[in-house]
N, C-alpha and C. Protein backbone atom coordinates (compact mmCIF):
# COMPACT_ATOMS: atom_id res chain seq x y z
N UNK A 1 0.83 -1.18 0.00
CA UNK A 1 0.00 0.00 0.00
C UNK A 1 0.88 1.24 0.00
N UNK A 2 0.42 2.37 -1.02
CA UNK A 2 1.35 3.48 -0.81
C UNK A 2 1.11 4.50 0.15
N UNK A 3 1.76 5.62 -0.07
CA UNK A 3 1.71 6.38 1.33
C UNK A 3 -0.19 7.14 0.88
N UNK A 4 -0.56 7.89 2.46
CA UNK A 4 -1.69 8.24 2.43
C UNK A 4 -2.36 9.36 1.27
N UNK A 5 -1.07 10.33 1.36
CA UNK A 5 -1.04 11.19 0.35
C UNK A 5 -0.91 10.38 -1.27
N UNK A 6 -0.35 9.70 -1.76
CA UNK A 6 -0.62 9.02 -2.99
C UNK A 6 -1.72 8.76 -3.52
N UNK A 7 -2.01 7.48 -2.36
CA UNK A 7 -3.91 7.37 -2.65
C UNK A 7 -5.19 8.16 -2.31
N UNK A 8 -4.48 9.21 -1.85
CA UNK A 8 -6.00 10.30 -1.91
C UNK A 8 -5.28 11.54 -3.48
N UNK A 9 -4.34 11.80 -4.08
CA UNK A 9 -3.97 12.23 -5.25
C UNK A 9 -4.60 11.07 -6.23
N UNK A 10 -4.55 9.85 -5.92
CA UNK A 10 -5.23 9.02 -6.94
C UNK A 10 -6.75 8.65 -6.58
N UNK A 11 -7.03 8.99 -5.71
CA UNK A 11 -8.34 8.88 -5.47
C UNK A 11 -9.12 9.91 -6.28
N UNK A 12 -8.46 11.21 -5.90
CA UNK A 12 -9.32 12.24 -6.92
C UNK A 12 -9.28 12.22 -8.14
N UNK A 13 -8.35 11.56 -8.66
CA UNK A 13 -8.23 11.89 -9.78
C UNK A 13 -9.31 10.84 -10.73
N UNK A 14 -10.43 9.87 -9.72
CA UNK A 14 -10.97 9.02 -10.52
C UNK A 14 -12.37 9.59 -10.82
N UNK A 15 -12.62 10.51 -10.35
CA UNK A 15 -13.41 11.64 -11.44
C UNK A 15 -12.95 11.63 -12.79
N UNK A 16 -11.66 12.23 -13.11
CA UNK A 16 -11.20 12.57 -14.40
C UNK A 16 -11.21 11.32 -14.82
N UNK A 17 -10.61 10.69 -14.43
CA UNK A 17 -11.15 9.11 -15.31
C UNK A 17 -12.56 8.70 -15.91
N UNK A 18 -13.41 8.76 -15.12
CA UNK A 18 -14.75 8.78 -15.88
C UNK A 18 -15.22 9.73 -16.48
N UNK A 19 -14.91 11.05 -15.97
CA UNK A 19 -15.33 12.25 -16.92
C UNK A 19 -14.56 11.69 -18.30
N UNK A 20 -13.69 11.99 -18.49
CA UNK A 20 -12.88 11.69 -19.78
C UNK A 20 -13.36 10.32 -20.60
N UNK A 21 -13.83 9.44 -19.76
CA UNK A 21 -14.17 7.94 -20.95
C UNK A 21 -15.61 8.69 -21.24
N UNK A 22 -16.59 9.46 -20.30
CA UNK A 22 -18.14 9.74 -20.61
C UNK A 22 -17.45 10.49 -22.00
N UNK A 23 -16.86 12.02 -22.05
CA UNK A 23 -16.70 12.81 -23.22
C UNK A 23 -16.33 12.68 -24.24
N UNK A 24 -15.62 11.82 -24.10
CA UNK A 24 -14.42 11.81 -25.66
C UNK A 24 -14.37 10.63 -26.22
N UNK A 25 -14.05 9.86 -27.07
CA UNK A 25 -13.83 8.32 -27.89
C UNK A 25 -12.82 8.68 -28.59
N UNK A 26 -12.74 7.78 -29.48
CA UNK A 26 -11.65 7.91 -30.81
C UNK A 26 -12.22 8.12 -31.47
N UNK A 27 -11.24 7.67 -32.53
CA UNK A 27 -11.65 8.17 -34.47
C UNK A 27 -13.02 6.84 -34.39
N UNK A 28 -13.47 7.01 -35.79
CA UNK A 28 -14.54 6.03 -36.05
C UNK A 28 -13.72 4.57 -36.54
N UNK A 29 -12.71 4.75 -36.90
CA UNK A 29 -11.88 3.54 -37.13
C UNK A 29 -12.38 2.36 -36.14
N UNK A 30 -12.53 3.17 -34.24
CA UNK A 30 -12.02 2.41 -33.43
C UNK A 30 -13.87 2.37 -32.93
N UNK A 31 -14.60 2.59 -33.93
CA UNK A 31 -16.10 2.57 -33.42
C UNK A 31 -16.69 3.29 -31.83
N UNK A 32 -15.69 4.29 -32.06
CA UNK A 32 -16.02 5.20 -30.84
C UNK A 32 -15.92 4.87 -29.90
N UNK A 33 -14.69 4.03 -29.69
CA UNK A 33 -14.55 3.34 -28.10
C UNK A 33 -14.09 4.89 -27.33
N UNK A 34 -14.57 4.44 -26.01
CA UNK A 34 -14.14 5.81 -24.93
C UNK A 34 -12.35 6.10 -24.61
N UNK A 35 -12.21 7.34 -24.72
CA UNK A 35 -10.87 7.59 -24.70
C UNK A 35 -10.01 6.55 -22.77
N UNK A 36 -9.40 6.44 -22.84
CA UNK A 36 -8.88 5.53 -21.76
C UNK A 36 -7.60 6.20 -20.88
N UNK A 37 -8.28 6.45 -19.72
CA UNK A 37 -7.19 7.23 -18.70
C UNK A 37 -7.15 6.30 -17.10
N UNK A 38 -5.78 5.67 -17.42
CA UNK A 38 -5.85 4.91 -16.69
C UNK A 38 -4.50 5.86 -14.78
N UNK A 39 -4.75 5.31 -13.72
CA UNK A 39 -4.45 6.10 -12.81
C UNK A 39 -3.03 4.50 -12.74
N UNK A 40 -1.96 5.22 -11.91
CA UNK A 40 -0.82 4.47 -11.83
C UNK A 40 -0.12 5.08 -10.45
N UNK A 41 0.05 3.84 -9.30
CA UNK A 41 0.72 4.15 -8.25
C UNK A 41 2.33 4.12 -8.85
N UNK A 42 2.90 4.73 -8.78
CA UNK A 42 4.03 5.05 -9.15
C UNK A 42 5.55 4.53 -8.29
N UNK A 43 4.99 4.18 -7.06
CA UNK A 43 6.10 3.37 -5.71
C UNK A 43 5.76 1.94 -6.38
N UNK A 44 5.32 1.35 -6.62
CA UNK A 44 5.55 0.04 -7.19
C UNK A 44 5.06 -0.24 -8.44
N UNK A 45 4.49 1.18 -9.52
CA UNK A 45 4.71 0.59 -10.71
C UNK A 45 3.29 -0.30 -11.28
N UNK A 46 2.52 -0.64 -9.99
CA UNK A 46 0.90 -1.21 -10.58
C UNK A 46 -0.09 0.23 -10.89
N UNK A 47 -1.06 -0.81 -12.16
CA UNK A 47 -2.31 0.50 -12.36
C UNK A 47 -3.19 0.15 -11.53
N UNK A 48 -3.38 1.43 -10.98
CA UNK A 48 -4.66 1.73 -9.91
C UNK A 48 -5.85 1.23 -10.13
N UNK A 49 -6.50 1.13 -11.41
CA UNK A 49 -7.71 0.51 -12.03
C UNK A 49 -7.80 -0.65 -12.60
N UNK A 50 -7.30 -1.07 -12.00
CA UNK A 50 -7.14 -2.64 -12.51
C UNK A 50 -5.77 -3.59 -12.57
N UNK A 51 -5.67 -4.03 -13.40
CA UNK A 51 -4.42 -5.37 -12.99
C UNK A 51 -3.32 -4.90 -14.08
N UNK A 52 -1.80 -5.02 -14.06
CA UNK A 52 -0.84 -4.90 -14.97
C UNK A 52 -0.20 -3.91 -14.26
N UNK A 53 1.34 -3.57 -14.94
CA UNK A 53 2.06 -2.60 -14.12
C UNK A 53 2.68 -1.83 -15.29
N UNK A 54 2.95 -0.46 -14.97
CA UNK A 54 3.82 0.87 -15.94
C UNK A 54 5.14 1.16 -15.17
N UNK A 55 5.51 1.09 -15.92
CA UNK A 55 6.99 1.90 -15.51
C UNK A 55 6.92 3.01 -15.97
N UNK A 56 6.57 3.81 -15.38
CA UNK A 56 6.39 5.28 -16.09
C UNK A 56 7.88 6.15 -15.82
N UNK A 57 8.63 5.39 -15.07
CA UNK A 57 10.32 6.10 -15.38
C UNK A 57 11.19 6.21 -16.85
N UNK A 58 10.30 4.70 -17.44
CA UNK A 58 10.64 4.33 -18.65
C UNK A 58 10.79 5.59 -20.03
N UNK A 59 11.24 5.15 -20.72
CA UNK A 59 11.29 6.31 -21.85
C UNK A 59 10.42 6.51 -22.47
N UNK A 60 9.64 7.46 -22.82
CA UNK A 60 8.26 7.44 -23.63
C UNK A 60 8.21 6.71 -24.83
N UNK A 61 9.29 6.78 -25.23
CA UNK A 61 9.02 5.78 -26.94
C UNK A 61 9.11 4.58 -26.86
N UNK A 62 9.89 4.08 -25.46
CA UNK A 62 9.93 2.57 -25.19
C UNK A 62 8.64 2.13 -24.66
N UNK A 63 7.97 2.76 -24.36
CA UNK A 63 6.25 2.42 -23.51
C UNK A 63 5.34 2.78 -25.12
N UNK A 64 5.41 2.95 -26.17
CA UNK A 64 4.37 3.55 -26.95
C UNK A 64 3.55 2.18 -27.14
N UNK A 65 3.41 1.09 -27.18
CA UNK A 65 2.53 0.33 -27.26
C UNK A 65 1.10 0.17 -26.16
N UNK A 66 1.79 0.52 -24.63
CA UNK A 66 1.21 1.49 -23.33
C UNK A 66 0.37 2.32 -23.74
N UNK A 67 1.01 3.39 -24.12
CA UNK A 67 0.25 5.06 -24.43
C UNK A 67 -0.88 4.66 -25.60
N UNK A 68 -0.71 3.42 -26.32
CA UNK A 68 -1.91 3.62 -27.65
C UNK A 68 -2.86 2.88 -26.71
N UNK A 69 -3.25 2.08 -25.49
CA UNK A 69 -3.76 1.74 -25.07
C UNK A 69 -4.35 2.74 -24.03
N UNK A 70 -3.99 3.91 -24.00
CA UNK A 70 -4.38 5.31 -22.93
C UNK A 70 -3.91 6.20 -22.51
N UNK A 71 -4.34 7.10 -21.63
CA UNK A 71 -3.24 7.76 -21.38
C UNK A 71 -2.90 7.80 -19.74
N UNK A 72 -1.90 7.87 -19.26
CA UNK A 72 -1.80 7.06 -18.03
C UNK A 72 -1.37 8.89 -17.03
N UNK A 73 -1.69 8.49 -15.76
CA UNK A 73 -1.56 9.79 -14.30
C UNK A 73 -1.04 8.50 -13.32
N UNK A 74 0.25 9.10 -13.44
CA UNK A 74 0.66 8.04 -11.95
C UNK A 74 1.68 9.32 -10.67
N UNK A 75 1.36 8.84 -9.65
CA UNK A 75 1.44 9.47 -8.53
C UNK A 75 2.70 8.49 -7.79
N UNK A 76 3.96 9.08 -7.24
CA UNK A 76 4.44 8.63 -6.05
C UNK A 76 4.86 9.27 -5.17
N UNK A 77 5.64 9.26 -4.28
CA UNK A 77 5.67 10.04 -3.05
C UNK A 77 7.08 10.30 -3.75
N UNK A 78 7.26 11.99 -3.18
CA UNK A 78 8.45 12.47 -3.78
C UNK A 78 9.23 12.77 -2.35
N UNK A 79 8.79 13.49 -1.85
CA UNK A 79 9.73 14.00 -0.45
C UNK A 79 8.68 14.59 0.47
N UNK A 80 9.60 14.81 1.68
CA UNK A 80 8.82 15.03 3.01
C UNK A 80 9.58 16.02 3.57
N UNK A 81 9.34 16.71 4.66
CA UNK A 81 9.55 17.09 5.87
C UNK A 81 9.22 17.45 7.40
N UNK A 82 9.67 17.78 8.04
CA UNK A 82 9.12 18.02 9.83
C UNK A 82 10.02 18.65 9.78
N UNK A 83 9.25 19.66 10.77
CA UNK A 83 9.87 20.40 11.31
C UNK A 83 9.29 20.89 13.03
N UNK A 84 10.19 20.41 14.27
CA UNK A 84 8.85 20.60 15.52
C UNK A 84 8.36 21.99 15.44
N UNK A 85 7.35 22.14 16.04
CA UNK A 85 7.02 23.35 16.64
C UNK A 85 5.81 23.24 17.78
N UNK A 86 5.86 24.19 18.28
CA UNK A 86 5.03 24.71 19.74
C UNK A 86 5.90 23.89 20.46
N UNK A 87 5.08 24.30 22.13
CA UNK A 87 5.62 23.35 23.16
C UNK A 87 5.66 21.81 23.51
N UNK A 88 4.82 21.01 22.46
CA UNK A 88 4.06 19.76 22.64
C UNK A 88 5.10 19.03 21.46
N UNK A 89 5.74 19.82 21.16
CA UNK A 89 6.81 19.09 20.34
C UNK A 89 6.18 18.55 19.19
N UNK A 90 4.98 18.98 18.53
CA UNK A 90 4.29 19.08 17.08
C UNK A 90 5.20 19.15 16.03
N UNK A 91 4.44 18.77 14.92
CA UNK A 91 5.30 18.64 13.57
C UNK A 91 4.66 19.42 12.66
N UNK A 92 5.57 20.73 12.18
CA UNK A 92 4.84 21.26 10.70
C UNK A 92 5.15 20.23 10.13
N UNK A 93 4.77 19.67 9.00
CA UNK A 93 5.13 18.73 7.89
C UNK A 93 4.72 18.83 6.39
N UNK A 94 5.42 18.73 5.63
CA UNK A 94 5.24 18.99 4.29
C UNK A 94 5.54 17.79 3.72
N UNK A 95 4.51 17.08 2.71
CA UNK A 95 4.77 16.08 2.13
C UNK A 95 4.81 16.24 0.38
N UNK A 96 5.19 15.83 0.06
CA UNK A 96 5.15 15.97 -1.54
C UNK A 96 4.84 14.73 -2.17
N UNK A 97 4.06 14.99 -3.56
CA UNK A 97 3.61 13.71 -4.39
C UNK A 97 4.18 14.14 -5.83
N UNK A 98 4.79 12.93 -6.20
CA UNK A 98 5.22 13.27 -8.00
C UNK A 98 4.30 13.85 -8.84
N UNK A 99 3.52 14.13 -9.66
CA UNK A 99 2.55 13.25 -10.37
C UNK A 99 2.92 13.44 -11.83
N UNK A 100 2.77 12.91 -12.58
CA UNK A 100 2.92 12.71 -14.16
C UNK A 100 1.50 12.24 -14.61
N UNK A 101 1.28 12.98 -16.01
CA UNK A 101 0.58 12.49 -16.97
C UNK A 101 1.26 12.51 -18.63
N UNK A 102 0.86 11.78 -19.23
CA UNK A 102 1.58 11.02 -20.22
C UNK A 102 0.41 10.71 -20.93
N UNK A 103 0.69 11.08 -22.83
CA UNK A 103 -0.33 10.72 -23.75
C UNK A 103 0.51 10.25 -25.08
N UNK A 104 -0.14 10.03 -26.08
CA UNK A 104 0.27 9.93 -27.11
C UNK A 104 -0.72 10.27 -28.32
N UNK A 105 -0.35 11.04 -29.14
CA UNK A 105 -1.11 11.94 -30.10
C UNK A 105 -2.73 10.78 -31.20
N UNK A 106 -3.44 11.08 -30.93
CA UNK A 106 -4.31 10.27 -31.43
C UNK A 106 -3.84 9.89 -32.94
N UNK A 107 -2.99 10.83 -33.85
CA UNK A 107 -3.45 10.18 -35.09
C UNK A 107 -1.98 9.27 -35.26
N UNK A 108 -1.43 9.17 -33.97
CA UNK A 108 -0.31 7.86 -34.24
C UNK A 108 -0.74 6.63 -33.30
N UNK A 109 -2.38 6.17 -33.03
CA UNK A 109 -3.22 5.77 -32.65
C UNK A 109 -3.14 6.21 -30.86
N UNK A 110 -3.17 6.99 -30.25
CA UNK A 110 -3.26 7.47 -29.12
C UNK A 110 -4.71 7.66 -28.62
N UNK A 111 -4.31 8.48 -27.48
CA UNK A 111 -5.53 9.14 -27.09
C UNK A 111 -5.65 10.58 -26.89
N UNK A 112 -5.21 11.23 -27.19
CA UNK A 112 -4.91 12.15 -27.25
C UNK A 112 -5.34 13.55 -28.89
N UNK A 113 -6.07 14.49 -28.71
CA UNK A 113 -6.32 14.71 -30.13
C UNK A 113 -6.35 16.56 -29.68
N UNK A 114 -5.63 17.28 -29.90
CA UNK A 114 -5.66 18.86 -29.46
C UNK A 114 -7.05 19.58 -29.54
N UNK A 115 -7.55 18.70 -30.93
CA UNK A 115 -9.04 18.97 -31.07
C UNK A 115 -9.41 18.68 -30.50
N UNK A 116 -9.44 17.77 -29.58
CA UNK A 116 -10.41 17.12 -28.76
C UNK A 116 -11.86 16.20 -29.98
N UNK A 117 -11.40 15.66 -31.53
CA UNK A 117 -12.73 15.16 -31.77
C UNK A 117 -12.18 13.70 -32.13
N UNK A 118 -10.91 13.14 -31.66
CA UNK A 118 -10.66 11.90 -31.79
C UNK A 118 -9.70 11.21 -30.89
N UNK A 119 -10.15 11.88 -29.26
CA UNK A 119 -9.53 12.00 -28.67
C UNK A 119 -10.13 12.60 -27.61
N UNK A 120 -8.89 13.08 -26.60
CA UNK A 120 -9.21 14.45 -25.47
C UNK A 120 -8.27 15.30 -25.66
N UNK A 121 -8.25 16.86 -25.41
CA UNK A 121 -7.66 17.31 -25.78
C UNK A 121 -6.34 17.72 -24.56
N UNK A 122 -5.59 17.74 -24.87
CA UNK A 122 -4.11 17.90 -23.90
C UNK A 122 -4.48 19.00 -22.78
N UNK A 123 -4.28 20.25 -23.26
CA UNK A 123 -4.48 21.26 -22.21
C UNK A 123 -4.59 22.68 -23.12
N UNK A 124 -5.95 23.28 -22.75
CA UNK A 124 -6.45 23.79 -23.63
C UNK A 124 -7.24 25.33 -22.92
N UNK A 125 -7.13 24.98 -21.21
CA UNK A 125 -7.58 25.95 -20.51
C UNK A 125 -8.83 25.94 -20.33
N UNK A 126 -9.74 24.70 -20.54
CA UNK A 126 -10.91 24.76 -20.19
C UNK A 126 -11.16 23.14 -19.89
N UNK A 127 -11.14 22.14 -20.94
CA UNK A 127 -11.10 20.70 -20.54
C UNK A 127 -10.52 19.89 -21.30
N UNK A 128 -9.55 19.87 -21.52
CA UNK A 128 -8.07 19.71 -21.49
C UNK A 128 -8.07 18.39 -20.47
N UNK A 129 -7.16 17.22 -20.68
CA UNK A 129 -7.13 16.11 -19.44
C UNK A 129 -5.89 17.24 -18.59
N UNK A 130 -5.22 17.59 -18.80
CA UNK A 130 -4.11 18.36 -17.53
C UNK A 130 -4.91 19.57 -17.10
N UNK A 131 -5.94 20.63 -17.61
CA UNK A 131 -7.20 20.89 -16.71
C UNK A 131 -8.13 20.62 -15.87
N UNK A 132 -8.51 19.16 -16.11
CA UNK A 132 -9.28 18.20 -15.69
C UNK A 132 -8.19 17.97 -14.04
N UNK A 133 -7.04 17.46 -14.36
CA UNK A 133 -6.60 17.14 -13.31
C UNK A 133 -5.99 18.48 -12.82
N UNK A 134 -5.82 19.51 -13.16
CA UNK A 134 -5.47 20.41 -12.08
C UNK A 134 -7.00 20.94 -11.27
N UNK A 135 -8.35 20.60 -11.94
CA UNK A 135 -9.41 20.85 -11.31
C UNK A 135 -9.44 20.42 -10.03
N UNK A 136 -9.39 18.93 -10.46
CA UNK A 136 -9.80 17.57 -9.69
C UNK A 136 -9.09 18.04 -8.24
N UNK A 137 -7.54 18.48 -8.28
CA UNK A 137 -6.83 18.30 -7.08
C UNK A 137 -7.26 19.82 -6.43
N UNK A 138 -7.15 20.87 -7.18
CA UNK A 138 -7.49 22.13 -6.35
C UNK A 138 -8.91 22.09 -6.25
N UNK A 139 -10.03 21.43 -6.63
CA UNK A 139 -11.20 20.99 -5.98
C UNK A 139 -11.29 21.09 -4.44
N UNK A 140 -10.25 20.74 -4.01
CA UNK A 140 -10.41 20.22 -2.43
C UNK A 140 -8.75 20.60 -1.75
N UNK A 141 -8.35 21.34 -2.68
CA UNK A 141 -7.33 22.47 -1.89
C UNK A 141 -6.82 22.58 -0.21
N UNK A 142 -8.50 23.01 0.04
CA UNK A 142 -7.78 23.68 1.48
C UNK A 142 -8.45 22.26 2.71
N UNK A 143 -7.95 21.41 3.61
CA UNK A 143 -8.14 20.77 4.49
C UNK A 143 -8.05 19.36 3.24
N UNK A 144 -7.60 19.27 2.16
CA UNK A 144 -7.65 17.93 2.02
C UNK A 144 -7.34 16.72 3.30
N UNK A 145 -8.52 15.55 2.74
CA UNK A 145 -8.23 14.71 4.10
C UNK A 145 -7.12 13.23 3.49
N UNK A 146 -5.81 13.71 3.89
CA UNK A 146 -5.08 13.14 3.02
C UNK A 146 -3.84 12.25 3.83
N UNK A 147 -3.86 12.61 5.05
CA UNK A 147 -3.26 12.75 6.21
C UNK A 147 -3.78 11.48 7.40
N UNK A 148 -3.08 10.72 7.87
CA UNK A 148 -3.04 9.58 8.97
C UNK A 148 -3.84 10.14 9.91
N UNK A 149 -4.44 9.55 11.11
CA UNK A 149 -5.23 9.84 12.20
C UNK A 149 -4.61 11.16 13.03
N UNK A 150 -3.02 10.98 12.59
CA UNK A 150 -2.19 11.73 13.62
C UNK A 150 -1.93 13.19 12.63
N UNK A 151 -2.37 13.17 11.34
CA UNK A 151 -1.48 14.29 10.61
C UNK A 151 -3.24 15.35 10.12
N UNK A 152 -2.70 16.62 10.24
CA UNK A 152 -4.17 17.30 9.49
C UNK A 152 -3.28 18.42 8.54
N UNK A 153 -3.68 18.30 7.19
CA UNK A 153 -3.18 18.85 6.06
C UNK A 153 -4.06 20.12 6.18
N UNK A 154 -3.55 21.49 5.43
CA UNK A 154 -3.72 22.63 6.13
C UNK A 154 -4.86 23.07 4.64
N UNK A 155 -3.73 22.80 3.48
CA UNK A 155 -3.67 23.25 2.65
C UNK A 155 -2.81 22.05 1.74
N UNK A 156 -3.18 22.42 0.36
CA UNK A 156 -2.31 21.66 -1.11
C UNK A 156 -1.88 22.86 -1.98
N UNK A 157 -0.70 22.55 -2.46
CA UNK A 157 -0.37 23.75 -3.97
C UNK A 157 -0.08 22.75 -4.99
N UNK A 158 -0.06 23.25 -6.14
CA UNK A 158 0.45 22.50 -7.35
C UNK A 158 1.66 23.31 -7.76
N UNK A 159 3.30 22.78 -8.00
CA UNK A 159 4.38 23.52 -7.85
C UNK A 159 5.51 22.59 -8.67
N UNK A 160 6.33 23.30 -9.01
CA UNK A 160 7.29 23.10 -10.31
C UNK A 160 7.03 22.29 -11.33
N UNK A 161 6.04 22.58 -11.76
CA UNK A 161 5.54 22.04 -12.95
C UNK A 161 6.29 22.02 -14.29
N UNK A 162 6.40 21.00 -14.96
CA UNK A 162 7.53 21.00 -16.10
C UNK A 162 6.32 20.25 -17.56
N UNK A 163 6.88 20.78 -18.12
CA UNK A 163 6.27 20.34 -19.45
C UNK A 163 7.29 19.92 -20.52
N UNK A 164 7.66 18.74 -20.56
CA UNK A 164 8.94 18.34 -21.11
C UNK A 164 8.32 17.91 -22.59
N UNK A 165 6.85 18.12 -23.11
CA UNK A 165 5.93 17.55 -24.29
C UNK A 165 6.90 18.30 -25.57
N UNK A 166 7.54 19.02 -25.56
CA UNK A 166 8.31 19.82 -26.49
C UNK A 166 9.04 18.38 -26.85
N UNK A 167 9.92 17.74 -26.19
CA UNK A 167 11.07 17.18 -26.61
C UNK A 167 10.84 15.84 -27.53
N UNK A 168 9.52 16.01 -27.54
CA UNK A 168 8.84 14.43 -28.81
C UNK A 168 7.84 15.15 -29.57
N UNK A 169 7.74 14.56 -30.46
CA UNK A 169 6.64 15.10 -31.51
C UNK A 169 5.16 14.79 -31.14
N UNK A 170 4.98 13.23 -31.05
CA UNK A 170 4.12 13.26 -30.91
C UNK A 170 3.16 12.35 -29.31
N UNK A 171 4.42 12.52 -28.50
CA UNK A 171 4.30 12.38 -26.89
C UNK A 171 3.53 13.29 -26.47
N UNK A 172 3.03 13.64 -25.60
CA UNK A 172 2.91 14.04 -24.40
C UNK A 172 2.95 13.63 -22.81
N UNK A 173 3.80 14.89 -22.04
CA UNK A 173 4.07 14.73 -21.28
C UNK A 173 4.13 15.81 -20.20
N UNK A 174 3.23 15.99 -18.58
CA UNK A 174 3.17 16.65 -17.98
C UNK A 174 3.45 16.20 -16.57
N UNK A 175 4.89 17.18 -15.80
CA UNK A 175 5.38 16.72 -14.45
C UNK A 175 4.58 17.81 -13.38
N UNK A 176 3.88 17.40 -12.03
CA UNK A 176 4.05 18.51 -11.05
C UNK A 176 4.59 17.98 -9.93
N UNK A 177 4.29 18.79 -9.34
CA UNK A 177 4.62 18.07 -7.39
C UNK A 177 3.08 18.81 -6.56
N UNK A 178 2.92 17.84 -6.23
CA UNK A 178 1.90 18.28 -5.20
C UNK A 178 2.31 18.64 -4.01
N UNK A 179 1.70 19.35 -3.36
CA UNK A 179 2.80 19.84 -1.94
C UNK A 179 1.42 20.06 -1.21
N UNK A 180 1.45 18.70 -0.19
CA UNK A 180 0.29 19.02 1.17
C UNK A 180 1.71 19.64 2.67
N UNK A 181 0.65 21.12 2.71
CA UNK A 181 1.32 21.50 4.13
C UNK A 181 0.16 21.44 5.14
N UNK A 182 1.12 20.95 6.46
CA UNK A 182 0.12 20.64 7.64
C UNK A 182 0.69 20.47 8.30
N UNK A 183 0.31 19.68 9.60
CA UNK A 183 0.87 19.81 10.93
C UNK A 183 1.01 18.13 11.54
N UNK A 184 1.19 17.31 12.55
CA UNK A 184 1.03 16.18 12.83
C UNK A 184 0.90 16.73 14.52
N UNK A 185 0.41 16.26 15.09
CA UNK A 185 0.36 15.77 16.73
C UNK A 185 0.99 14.49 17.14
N UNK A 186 1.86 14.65 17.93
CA UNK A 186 2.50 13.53 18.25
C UNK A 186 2.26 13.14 19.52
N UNK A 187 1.90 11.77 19.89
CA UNK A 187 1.19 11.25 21.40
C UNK A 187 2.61 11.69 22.39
């Protein structure tokens, strides 16, 4: 099982999963099957929705048989900290989550289509799958419940975000870090 923060970043994100198969399909080639966004714990590499595993460290062109089968959001735990404070010897704490999403351009059979009409469209500023998921997580921003019996998260940001989709033609590819700040009580 991954850390708490992982599976509540992949928990939300299974909205966008069904939003995205309800809206979009492919070309008619593929008889309008629903576009496919599958969620991926990223500490061991299994998909969240079912059975099989991604290496999403892997190189994008070495996974393209992957990407024509969907487009994959995998989450792992990136870094942490504590720091005490007050008299009770409390913990500010800051946890961080990877997250990546990863597509491949519909007309090199993907899922992915800028138009959004054989496909979904990348990110477009309105519903876009990397809109969709920056919705999903700042949805529930402030007190996410993301945090052990002992930890209460204050607040979430979305932070150093990289867009490395330039460096392939017809990849896509989007990095952030999620950053829950909060506090822990310690017995």
């Amino acid at each position: 099982m991954s850390a708490a923060e992982v599976e509540w970043v992949l928990n939300r994100l299974g909205a966008v999963v069904d939003d995205v198969a309800t809206n979009y399909s492919l070309a008619d080639e593929f008889d309008n099957a629903p576009v496919q966004v599958r969620r991926v714990d990223r500490n061991d590499s299994q998909i969240y929705d079912g059975s099989g595993d991604v290496d999403m460290d892997e190189p994008l062109p070495e996974r393209r048989g992957k990407l024509e089968r969907g487009c994959y959001i995998g989450a792992r735990t990136a870094s942490g900290s504590e720091t005490p404070i007050g008299t009770e010897f409390d913990l500010d704490v800051d946890r961080v989550v990877g997250l990546r999403v990863e597509g491949l351009h519909a007309a090199q059979a993907g899922h992915v289509d800028p138009a959004g009409q054989s496909g979904v469209p990348w990110r477009n500023g309105e519903d876009g799958l990397i809109d969709r998921v920056r919705e999903a997580l700042y949805d529930q921003r402030t007190w996410p419940d993301a945090g052990g019996s002992d930890v209460t998260f204050t607040h979430l940001i979305l932070t150093n975000e990289s867009t490395p989709s330039s460096n392939w033609r017809d990849f896509y590819r989007w990095d952030v870090d999620v950053v829950f700040d909060g506090f822990e009580t310690l017995p």
